[in-house]
Protein backbone atom coordinates (compact mmCIF):
# COMPACT_ATOMS: atom_id res chain seq x y z
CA UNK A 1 81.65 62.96 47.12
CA UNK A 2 84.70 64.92 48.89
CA UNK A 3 85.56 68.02 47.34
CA UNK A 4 89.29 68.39 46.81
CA UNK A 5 89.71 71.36 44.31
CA UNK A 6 86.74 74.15 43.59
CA UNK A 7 87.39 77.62 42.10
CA UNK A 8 85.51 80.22 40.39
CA UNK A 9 87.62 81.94 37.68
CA UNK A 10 86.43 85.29 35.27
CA UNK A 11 88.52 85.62 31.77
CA UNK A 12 88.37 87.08 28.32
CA UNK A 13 90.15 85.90 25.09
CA UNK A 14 91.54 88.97 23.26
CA UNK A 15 91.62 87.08 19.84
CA UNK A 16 87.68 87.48 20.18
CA UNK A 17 87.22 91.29 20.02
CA UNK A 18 84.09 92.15 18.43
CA UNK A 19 83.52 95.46 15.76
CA UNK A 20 82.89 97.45 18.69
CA UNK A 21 86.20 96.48 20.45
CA UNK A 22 85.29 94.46 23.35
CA UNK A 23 84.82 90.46 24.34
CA UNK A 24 83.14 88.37 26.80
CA UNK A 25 84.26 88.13 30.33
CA UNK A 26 84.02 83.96 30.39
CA UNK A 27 83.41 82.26 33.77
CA UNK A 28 84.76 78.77 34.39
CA UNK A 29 84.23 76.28 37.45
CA UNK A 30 86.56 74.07 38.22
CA UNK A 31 85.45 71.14 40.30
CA UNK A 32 87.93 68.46 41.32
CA UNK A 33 89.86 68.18 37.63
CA UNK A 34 86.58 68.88 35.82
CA UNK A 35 85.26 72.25 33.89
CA UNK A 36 82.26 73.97 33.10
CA UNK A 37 82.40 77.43 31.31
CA UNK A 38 79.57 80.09 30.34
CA UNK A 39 79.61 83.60 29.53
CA UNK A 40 78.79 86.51 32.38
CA UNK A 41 77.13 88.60 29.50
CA UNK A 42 79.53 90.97 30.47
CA UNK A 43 81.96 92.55 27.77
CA UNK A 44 84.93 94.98 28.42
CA UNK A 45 87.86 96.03 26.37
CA UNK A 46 91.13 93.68 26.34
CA UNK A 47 93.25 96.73 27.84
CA UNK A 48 90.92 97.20 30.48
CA UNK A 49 90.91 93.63 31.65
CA UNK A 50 92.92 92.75 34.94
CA UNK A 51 93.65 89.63 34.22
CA UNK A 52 95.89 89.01 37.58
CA UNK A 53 92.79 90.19 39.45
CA UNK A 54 90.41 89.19 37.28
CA UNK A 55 88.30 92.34 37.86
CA UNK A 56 88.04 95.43 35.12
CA UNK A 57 90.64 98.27 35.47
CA UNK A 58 89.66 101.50 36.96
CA UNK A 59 86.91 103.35 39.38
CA UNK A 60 84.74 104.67 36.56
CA UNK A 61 80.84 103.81 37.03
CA UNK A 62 80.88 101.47 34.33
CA UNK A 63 84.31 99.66 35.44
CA UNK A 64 82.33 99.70 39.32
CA UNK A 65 79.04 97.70 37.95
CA UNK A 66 81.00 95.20 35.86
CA UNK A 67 83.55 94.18 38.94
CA UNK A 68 79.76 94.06 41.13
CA UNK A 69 78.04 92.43 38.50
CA UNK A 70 81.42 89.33 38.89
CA UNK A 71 81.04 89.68 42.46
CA UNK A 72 77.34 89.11 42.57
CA UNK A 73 77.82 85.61 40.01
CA UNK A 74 80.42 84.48 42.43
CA UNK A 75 78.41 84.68 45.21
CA UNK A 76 75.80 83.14 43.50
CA UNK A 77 77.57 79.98 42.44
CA UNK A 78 78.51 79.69 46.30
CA UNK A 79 75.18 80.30 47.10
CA UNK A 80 74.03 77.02 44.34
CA UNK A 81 76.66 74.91 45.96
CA UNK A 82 75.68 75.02 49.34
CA UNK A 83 71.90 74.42 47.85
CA UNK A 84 72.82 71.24 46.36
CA UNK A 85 74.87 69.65 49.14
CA UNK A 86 71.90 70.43 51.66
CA UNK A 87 69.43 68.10 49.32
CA UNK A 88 71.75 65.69 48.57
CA UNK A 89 73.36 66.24 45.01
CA UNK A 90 76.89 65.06 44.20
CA UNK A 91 78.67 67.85 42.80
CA UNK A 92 80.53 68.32 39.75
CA UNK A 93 81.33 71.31 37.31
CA UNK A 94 78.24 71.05 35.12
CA UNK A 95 75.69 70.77 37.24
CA UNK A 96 76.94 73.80 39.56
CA UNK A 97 76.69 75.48 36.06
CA UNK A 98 73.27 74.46 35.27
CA UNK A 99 72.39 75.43 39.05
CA UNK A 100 73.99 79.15 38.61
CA UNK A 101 71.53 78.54 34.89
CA UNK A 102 68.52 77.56 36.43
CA UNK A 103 68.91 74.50 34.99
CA UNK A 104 67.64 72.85 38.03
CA UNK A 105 64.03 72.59 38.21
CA UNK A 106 64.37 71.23 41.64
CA UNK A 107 65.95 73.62 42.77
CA UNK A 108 64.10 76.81 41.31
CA UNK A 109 62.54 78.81 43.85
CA UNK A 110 58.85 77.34 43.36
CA UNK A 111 55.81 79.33 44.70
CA UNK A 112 52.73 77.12 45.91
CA UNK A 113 50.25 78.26 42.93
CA UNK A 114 52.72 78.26 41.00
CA UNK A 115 53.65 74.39 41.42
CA UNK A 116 49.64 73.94 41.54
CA UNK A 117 48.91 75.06 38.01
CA UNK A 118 51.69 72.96 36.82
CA UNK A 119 49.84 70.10 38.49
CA UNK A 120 47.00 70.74 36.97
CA UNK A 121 47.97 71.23 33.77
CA UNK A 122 49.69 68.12 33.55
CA UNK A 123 46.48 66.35 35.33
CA UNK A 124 44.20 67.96 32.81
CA UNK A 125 45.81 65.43 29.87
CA UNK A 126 44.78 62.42 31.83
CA UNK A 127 40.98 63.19 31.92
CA UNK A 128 38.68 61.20 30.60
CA UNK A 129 41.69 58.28 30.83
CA UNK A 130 43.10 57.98 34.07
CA UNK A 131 41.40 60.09 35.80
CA UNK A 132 37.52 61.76 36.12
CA UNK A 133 36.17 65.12 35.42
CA UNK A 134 35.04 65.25 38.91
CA UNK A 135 38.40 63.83 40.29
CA UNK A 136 40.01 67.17 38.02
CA UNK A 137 37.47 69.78 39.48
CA UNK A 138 38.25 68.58 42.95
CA UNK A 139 41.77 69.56 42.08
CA UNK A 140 40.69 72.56 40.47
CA UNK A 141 38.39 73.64 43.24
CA UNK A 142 40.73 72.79 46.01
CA UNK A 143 43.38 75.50 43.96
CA UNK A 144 40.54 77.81 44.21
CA UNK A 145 39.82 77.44 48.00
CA UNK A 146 44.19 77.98 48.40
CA UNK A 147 44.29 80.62 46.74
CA UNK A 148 41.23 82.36 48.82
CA UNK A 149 42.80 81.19 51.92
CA UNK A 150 46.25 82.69 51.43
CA UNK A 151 44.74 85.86 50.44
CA UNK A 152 42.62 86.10 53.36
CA UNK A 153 45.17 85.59 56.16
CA UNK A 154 48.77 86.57 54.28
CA UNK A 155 47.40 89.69 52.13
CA UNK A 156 48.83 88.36 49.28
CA UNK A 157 48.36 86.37 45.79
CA UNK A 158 50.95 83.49 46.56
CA UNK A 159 53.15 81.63 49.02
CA UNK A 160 56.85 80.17 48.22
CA UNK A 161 57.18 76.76 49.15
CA UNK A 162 59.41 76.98 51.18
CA UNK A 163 56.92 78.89 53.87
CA UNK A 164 55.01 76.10 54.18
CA UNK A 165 54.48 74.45 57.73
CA UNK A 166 52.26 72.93 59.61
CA UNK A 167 50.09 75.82 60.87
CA UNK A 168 49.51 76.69 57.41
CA UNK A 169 47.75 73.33 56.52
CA UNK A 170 46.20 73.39 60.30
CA UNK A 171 45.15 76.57 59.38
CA UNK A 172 43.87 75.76 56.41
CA UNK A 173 41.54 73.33 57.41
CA UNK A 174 39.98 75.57 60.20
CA UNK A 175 39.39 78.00 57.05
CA UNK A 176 37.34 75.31 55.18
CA UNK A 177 35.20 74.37 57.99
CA UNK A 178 35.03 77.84 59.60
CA UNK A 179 34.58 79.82 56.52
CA UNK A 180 33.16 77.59 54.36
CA UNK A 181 31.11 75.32 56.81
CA UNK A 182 32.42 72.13 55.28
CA UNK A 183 31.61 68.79 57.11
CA UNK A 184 35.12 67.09 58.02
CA UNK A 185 34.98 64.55 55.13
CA UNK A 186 34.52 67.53 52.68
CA UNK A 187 37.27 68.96 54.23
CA UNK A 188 39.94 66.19 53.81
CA UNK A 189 38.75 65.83 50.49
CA UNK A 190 40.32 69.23 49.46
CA UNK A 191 43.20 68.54 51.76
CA UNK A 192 43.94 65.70 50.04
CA UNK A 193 44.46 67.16 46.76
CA UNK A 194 46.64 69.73 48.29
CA UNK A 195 48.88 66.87 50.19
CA UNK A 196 49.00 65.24 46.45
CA UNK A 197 50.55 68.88 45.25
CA UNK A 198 53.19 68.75 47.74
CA UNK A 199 54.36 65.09 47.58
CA UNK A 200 55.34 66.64 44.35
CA UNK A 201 57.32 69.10 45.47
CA UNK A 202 58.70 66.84 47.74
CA UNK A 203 59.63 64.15 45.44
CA UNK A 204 61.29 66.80 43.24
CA UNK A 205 63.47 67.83 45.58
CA UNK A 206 61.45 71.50 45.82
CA UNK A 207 60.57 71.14 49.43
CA UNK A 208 63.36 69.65 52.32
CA UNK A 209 59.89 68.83 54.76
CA UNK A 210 56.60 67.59 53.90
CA UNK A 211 54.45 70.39 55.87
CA UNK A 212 51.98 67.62 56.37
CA UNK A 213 54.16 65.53 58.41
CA UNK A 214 51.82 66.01 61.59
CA UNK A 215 48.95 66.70 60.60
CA UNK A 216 46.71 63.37 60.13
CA UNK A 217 44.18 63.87 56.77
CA UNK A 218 41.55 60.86 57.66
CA UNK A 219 37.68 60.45 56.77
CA UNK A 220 35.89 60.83 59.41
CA UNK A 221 33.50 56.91 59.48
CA UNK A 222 30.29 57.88 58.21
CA UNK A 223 27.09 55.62 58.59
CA UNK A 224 26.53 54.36 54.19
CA UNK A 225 23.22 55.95 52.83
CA UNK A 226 21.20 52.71 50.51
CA UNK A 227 17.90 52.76 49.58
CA UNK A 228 16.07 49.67 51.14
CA UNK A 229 14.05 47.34 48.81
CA UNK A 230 10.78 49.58 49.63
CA UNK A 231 12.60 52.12 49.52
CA UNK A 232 13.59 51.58 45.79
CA UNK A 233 11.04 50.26 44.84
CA UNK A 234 8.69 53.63 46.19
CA UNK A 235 11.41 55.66 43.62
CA UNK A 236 10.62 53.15 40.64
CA UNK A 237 7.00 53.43 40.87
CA UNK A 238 6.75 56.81 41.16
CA UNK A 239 5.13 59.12 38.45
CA UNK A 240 6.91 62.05 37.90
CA UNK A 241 5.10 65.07 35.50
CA UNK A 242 8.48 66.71 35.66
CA UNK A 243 10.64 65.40 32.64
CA UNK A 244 13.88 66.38 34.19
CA UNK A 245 12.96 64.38 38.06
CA UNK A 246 12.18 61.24 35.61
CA UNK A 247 15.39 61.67 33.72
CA UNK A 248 17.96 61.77 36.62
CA UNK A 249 15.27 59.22 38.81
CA UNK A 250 16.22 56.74 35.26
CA UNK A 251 19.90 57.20 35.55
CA UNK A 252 19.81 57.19 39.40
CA UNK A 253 17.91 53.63 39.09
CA UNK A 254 20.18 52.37 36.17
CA UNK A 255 23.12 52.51 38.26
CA UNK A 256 21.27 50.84 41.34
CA UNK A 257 21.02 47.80 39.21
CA UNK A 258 24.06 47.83 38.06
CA UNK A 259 26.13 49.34 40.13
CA UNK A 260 28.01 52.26 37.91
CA UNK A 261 29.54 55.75 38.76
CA UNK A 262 28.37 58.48 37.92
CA UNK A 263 31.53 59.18 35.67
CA UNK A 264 30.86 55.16 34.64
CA UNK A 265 27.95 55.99 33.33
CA UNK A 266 28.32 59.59 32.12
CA UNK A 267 30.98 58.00 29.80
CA UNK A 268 29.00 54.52 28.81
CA UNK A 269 28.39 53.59 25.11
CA UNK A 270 27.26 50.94 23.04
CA UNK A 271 31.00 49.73 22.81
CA UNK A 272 30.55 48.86 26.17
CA UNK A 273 28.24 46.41 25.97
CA UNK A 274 28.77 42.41 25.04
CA UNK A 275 26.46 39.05 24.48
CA UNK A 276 27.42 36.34 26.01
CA UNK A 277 26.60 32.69 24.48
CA UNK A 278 24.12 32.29 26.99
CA UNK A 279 22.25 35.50 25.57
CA UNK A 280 23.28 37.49 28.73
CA UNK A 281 23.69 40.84 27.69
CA UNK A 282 26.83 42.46 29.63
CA UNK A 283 28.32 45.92 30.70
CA UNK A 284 31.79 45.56 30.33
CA UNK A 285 34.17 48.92 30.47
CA UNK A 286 37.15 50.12 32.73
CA UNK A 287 36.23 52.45 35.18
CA UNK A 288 37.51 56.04 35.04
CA UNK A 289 38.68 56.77 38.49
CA UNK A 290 40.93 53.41 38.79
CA UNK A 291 40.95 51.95 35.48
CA UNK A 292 39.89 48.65 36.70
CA UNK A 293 37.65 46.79 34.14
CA UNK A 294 33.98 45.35 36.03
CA UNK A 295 31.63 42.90 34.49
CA UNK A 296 28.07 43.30 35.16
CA UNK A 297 25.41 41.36 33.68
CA UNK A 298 22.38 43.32 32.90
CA UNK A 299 19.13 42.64 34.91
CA UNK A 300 15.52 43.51 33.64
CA UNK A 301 14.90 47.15 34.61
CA UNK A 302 18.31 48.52 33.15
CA UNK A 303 17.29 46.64 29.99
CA UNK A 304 14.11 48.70 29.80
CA UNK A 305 15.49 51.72 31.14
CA UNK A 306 18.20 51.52 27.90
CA UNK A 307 14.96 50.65 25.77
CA UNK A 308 13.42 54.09 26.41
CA UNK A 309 16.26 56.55 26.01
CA UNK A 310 17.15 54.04 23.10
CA UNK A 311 17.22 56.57 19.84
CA UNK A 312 18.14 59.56 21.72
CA UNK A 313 21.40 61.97 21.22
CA UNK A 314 23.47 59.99 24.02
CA UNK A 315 23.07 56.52 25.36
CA UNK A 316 21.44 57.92 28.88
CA UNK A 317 20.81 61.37 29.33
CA UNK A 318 23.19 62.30 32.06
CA UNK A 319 23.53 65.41 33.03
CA UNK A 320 26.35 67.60 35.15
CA UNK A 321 26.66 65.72 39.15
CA UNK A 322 25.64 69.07 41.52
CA UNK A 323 22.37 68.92 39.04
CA UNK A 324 21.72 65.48 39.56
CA UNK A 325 22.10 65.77 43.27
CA UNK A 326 20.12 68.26 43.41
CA UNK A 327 17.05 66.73 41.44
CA UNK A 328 17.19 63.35 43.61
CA UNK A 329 17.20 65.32 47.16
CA UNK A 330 13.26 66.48 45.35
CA UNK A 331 12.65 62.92 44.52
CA UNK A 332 13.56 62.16 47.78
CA UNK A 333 11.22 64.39 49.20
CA UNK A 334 8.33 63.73 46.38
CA UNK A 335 8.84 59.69 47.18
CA UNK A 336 8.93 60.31 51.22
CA UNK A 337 11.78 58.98 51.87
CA UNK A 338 13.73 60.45 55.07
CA UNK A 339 17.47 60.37 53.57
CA UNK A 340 20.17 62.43 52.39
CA UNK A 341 20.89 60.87 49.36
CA UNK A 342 23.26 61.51 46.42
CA UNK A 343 24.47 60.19 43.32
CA UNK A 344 26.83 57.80 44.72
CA UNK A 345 24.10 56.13 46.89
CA UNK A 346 23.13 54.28 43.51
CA UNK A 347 26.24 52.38 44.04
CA UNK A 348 25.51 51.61 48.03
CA UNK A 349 22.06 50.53 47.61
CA UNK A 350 23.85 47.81 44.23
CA UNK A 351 26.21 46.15 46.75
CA UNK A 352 23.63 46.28 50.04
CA UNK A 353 19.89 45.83 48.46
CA UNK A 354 20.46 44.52 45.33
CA UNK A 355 23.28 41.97 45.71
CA UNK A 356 24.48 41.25 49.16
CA UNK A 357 20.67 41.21 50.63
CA UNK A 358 20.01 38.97 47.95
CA UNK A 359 22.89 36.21 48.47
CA UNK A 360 24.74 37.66 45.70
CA UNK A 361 28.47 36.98 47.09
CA UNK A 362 30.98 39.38 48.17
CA UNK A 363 33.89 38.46 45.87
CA UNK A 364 31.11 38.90 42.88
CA UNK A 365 30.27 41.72 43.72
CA UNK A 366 33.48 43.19 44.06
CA UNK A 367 34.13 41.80 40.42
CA UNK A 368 30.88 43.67 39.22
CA UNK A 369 31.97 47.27 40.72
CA UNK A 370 35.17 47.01 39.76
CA UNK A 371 37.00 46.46 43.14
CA UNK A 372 40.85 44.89 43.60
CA UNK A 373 39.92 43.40 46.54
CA UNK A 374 37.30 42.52 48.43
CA UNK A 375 37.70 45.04 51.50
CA UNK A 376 37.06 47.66 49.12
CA UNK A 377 33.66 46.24 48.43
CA UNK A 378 32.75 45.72 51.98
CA UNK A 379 32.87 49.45 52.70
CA UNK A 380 29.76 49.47 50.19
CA UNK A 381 27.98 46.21 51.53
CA UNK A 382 26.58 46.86 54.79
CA UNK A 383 24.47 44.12 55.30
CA UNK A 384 20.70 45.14 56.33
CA UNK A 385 18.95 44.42 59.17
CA UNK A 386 16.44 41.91 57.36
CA UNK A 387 19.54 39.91 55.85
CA UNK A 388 21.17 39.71 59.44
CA UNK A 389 17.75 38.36 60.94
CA UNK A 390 16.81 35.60 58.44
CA UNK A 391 20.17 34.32 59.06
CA UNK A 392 20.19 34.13 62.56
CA UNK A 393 16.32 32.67 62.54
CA UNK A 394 17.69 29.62 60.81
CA UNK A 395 20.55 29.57 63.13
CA UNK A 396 18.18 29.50 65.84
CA UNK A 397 16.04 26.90 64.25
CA UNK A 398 19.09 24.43 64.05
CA UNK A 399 19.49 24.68 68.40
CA UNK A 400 15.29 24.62 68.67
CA UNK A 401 15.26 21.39 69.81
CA UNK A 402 17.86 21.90 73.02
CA UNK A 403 15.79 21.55 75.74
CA UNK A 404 18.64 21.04 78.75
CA UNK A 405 18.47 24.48 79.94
């Protein structure tokens, strides 16, 4: 939009004297035809008013800090206006008055942790719904690890926005993997979350750049962790005399037959189960990181697992993720197997030793873990060695008979 007429003019109306004999010093902007007005907070005494110059009469101290006080809210509405042309913003009367108001939220001088805990805040009422606990202490964490950071190298609690670059994101990954030792895939996890903070302010208008412009935040390709079918089966037949290995080696085996989450099955109740006509009993529930409902028949061993805990306080007793990691690195060990495993391998070992290794299809299991597409399913379904050779032996028994070479 051209600008044709802008001005910036200071009056009173002496019909509005108060008790105390003085009224308002009124600012109005006037912005191609249209008008905004709002008060200065500033009062001064009709007779003292310089209406021509719109300034207060005389060099007395308080006549000195009114005049600076109009000066300063001129300057300032200048100072707004050039603002909202640089990001874009059609002008017009009202909004250069909301801008001078703080009005704006985009344009409010937004500090990094500041913008964070606003984040999280709003993040924290989608728990449970759209999002996971863990998902929300990742978040939480990663605020943390910021904070640490920018006290560490800047001396100081906080950073505007607007200081952010790329050396501060470059620099804050060398922090996480210097200071903190974390493997690269840790790292970009906490990175991420911070990227997701400023595509906010970027989207509202609170940052011009997006600091992360050149700085690439991939996963480093990891080989998948699954338990082979000896493997699992050394883990079911185990006898633990700990009570709190067998627990978390129950859950753990649950969700390798039927492929749940840890926040899947953290949050699973009987409302989440369904009989088919066939007598099939089914787990049926919308995950909590996407939201994307999975089917999964039940198979034997999660029936009985269900049987045992059946009667207790919760459905399974699950308990908090570093725990449970914890506990199946010792089963690990106890069982002999020569893996770093975790919670999420559950879910591997469904889609590799379970399903895939057993014909199961790919498309079914990518209905069963809750997948949109089957690309996502094939990061979990590296086929195994033994699968790959029993194919290829009858492939080689179909050309047995060749004998022209």
């Amino acid at each position: 939009m051209e600008r044709h007429t802008f001005s910036i003019n200071f009056w009173i109306s002496p019909s509005r004297v108060n008790k105390s004999g003085v009224t308002s010093i009124n600012v109005t902007i006037t912005l191609n035809g249209s008008r905004a007005t709002f008060s200065s907070n500033k009062q001064v005494s009709p007779q003292d008013w310089d209406a021509g110059k719109q300034k207060v009469r005389g060099s007395n101290d308080t006549a000195k800090s009114i005049n600076e006080s109009l000066r300063q809210i001129r300057n300032r509405i200048y100072d707004k206006e050039s603002e909202l042309l640089d990001r874009g913003y059609v002008l017009t009367a009202d909004l250069l008055k909301d801008a001078y108001l703080d009005k704006i939220d985009a344009i409010q001088n937004k500090t990094l942790c500041q913008l964070y805990d606003e984040y999280l805040e709003s993040l924290s009422k989608a728990v449970g719904t759209n999002i996971s606990d863990d998902t929300y202490y990742n978040y939480q964490r990663t605020l943390v690890l910021v904070k640490e950071y920018i006290s560490k190298k800047y001396r100081r609690n906080d950073m505007a926005l607007q200081e952010l670059n790329y050396s501060f994101i470059s620099d804050f990954d060398t922090f996480l993997r210097k200071d903190y030792k974390q493997r690269k895939n840790t790292a970009v996890k906490y990175l991420r979350c911070l990227k997701r903070v400023i595509n906010v302010a970027i989207a509202n208008r609170y940052l011009k750049f997006d600091p992360f412009l050149n700085f690439k935040v991939q996963r480093e390709v990891v080989d998948t962790v699954f338990l082979t079918e000896e493997e699992l089966r050394a883990i079911i037949n185990k006898d633990f005399p700990i009570k709190r290995l067998e627990r978390v080696r129950d859950i753990f085996i649950f969700c390798c037959f039927t492929g749940l989450s840890y926040s899947d099955v953290k949050t699973l109740d009987k409302s989440h189960f369904e009989t088919d006509e066939a007598g099939r009993t089914w787990i049926k529930k919308h995950r909590v990181k996407t939201g994307v409902l999975f089917r999964v028949p039940l198979l034997p061993i999660p029936k009985l697992i269900l049987e045992k805990y059946k009667g207790g306080e919760h459905l399974l007793p699950v308990i908090d993720l570093s725990s449970t990691d914890a506990y199946l690195k010792e089963i690990a060990d106890l069982c002999g197997i020569n893996k770093r495993i975790s919670f999420h391998t559950a879910r591997f070992t469904f889609a590799t030793t379970v399903t895939i290794t057993n014909r199961i299809s790919l498309e079914v299991v990518s209905k069963m873990m809750g997948h949109t597409n089957t690309r996502m399913t094939s990061h979990y379904a590296k086929i195994v060695d033994k699968y790959i050779g029993e194919e290829m032996d009858k492939l080689a028994d179909s050309y047995a008979n060749i004998e022209n070479f």
